[in-house]
Protein backbone atom coordinates (compact mmCIF):
# COMPACT_ATOMS: atom_id res chain seq x y z
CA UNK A 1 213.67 98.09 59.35
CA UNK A 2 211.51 100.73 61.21
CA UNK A 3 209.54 101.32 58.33
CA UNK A 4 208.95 98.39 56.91
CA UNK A 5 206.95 97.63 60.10
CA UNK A 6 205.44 100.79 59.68
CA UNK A 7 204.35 99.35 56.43
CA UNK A 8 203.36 96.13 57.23
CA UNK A 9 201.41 97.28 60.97
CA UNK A 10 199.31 99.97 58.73
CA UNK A 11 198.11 97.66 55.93
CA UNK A 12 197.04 95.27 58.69
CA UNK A 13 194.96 97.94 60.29
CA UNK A 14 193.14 98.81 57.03
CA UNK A 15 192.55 95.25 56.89
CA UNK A 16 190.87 95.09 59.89
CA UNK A 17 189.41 98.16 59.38
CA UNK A 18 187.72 96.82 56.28
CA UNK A 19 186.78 93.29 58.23
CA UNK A 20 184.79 95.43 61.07
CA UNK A 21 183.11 97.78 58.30
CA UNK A 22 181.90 94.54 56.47
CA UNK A 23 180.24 93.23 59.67
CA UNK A 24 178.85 96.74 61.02
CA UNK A 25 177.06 96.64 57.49
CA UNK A 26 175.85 92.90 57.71
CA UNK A 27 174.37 94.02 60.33
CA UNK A 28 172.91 97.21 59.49
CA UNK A 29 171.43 94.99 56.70
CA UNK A 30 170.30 92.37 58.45
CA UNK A 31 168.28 94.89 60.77
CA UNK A 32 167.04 96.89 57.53
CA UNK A 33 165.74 93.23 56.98
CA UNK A 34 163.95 92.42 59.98
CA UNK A 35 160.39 93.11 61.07
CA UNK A 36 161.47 94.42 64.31
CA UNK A 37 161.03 98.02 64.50
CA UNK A 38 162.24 98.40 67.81
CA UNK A 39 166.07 97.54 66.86
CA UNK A 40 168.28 99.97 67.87
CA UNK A 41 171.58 100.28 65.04
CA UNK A 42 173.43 102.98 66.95
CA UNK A 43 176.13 100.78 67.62
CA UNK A 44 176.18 99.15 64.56
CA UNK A 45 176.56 102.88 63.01
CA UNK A 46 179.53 103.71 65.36
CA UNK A 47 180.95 100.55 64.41
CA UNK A 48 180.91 101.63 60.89
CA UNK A 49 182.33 104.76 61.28
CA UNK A 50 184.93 103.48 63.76
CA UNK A 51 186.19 101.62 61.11
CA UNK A 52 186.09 104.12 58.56
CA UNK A 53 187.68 106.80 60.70
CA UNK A 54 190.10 103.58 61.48
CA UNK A 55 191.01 102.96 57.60
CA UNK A 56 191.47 106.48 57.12
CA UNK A 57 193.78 106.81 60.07
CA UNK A 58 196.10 103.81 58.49
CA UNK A 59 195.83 104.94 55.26
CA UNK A 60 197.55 108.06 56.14
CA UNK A 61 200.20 106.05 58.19
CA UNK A 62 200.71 104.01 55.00
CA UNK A 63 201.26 107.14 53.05
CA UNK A 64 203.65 109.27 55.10
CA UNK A 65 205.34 105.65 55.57
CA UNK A 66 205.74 105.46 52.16
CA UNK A 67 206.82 109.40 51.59
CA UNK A 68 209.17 109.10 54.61
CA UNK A 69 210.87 105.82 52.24
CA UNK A 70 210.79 107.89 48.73
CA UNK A 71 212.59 110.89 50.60
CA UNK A 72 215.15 108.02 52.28
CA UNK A 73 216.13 106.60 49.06
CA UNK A 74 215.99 109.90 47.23
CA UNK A 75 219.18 111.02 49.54
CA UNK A 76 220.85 107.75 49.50
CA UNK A 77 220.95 108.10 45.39
């Protein structure tokens, strides 16, 4: 079923989307931490937001997923 992929593919990119947030943050942190003033965490910040923006994206995939199966079983009944 077309959906049910749908389903499955867009949890699995919030997933991932989570993973890459919690590692652009350890290492945000772990530069917050260090004594080197010189570190640069621009990429570490587009990480984080990448992944945000990336969550977000398959959030709304999950949702109109699930809509798009409410309205299917709605006109089967």
């Amino acid at each position: 079923m077309v959906i049910g992929s749908v389903l499955n593919n867009s949890v699995t990119g919030i997933q991932k989307g989570l993973s890459n947030m919690n590692k652009a943050s350890a290492e945000i942190a772990q530069v917050a931490t260090s004594e080197d003033p010189a570190t640069d965490l621009t990429k570490s910040a587009v990480g984080l937001l990448q992944s945000k923006l990336q969550v977000e994206a398959n959030a709304k995939v999950l949702q109109t997923a699930s809509d798009t199966m409410g309205s299917i079983i709605d006109i089967k009944v």
